[in-house]
Protein backbone atom coordinates (compact mmCIF):
# COMPACT_ATOMS: atom_id res chain seq x y z
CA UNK A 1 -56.25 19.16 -21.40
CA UNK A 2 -52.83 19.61 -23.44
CA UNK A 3 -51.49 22.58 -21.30
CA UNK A 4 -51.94 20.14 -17.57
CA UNK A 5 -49.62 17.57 -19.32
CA UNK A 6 -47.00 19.86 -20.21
CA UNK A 7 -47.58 21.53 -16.58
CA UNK A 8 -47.18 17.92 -15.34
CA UNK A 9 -44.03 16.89 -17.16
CA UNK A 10 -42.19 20.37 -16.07
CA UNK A 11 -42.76 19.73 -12.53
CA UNK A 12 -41.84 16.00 -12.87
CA UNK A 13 -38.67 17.40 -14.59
CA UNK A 14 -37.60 19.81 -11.42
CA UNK A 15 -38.69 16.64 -8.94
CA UNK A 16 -36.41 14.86 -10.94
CA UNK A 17 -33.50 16.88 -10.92
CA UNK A 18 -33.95 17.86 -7.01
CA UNK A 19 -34.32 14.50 -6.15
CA UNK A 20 -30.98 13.37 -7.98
CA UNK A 21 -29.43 16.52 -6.04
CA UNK A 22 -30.47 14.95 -2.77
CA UNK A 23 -29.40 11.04 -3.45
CA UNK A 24 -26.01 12.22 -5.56
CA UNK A 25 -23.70 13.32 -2.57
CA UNK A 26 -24.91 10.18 -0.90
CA UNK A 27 -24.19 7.78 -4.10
CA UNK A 28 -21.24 9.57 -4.47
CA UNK A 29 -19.71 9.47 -0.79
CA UNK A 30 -20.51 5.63 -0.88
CA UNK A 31 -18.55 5.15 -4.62
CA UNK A 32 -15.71 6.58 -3.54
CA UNK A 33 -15.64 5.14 0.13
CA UNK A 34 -15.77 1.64 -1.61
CA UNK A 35 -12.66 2.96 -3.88
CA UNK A 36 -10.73 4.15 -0.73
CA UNK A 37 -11.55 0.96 0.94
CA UNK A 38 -10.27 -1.00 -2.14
CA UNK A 39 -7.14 0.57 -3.00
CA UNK A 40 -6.05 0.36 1.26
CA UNK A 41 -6.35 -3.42 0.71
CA UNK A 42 -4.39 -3.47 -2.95
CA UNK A 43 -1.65 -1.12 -1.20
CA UNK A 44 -1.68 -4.11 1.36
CA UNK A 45 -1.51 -6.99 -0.61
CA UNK A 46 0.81 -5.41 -2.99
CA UNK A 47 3.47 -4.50 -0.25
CA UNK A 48 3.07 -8.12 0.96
CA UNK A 49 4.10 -9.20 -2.22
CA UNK A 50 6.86 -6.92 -2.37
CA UNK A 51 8.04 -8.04 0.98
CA UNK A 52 8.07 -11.76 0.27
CA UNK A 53 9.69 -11.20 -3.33
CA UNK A 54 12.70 -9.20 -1.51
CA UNK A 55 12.74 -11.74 1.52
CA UNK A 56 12.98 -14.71 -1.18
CA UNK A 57 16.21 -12.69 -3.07
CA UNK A 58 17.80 -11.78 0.15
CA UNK A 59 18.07 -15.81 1.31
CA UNK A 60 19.95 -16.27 -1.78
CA UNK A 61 22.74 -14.07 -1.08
CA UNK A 62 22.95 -11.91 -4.21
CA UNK A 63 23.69 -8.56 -4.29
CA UNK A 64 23.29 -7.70 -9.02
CA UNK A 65 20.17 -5.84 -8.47
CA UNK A 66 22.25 -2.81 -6.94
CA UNK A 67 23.55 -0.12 -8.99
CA UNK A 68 26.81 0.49 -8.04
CA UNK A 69 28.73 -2.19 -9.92
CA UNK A 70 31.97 -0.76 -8.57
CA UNK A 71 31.08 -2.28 -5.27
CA UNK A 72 27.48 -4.57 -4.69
CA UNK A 73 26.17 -4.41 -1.62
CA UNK A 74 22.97 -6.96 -0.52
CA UNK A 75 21.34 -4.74 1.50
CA UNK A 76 21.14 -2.74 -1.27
CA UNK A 77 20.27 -5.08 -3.68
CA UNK A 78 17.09 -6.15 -1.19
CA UNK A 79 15.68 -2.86 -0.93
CA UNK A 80 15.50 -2.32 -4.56
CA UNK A 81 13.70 -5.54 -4.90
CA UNK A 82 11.32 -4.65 -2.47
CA UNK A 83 10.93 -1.36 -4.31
CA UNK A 84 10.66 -2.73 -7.81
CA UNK A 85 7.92 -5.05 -6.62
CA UNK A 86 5.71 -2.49 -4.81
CA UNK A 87 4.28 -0.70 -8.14
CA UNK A 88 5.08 2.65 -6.68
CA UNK A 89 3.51 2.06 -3.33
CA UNK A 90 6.51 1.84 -1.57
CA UNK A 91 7.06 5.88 -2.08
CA UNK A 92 3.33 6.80 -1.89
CA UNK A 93 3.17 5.34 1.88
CA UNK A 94 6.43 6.21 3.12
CA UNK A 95 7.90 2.97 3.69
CA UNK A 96 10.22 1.57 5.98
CA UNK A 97 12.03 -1.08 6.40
CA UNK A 98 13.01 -2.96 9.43
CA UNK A 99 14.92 -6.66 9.91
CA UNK A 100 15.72 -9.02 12.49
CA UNK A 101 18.16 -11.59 12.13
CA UNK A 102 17.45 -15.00 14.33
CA UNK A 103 15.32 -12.70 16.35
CA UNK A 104 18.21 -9.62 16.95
CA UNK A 105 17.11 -6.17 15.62
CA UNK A 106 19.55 -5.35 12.40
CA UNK A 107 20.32 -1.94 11.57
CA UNK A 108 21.04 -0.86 7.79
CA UNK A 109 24.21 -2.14 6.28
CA UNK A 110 26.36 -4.90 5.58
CA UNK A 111 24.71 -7.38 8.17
CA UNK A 112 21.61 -6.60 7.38
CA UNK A 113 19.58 -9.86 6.17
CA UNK A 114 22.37 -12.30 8.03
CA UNK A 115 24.32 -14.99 6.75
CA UNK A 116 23.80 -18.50 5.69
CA UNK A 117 21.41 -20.46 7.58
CA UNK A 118 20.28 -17.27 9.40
CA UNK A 119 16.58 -16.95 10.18
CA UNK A 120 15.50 -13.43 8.62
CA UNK A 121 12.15 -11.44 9.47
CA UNK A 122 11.88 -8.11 6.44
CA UNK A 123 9.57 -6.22 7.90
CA UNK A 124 7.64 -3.02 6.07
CA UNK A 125 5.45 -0.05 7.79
CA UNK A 126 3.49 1.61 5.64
CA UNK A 127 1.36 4.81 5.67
CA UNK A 128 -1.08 4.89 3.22
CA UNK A 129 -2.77 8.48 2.22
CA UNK A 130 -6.72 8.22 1.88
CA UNK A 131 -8.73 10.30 -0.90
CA UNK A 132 -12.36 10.09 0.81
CA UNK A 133 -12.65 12.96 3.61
CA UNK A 134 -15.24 10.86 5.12
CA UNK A 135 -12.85 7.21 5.32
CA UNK A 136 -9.88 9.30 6.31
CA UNK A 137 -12.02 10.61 9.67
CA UNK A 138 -12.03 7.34 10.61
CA UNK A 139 -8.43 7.34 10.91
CA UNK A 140 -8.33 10.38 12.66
CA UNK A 141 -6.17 9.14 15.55
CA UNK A 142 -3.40 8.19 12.38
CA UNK A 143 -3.27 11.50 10.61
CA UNK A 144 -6.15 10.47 7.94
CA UNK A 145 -3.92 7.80 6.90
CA UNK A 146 -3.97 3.93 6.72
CA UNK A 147 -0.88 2.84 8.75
CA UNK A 148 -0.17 -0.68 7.98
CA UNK A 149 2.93 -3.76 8.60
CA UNK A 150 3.28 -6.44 6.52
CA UNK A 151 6.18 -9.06 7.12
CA UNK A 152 7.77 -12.09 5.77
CA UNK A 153 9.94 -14.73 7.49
CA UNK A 154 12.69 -17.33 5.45
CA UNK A 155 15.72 -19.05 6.30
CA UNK A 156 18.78 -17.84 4.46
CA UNK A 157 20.21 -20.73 2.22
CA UNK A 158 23.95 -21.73 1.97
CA UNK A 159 25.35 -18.97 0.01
């Protein structure tokens, strides 16, 4: 009677450990799936905050957050804002940065983000690499990646 219990218990033990092989790759695809899904959304949010915290400095005219103290220049200033607020996700996704100025597409320099009173729209695209094989198929048509725009629109004040 003592020998069919342990007989039992062994085969219990391989159905056990078969079973878990079956359901793991499945538990496993859906963890990290729900991780992928997650961090696209932080990346988003994240770079919207980074957007509106560099649109808010560049209505006040200032131009200290650039590095070259010799000679400040806002542009400048702005971008680094935008990158200091992004918690690195500005590099991971490639960023880049487009403005219009009362509606007029504004190419990189001293123009940039207008003058007083102007009505600015900073602008971000982002590409955003995905981990899970599975999530990035479904951006097959993007490379595997999560492309993304995020925007913010203020009126420059009197500076």
């Amino acid at each position: 009677m003592q020998t069919l219990n342990t007989k039992t218990s062994r085969r219990q033990r391989g159905a056990s450990a078969v079973e878990f092989a079956l359901v793991a790759p499945l538990f496993f695809l859906l963890l990290f799936s729900i991780v992928d899904f997650g961090m696209m959304m932080w990346a988003n949010l994240t770079m919207q905050h980074a957007v509106r915290e560099g649109a808010r400095y560049a209505i006040t005219g200032q131009d200290n957050l650039d590095p070259n103290t010799s000679a400040q220049q806002r542009y400048v200033a702005v971008l680094a804002k935008i990158h200091d607020s992004s918690l690195g996700v500005y590099d991971m996704s490639n960023a880049t940065v487009t403005t219009w100025v009362n509606g007029t597409s504004q190419a990189s320099g001293g123009s940039m983000f207008g003058g007083a009173g102007d009505l600015v729209v900073i602008q971000v695209n982002c590409s955003w690499p995905l981990l899970t094989p599975m999530v990035a198929a479904f951006f097959k048509s993007t490379g595997g990646k999560y492309n993304f725009s995020v925007a913010a629109t203020m009126r420059n004040e009197a500076f």
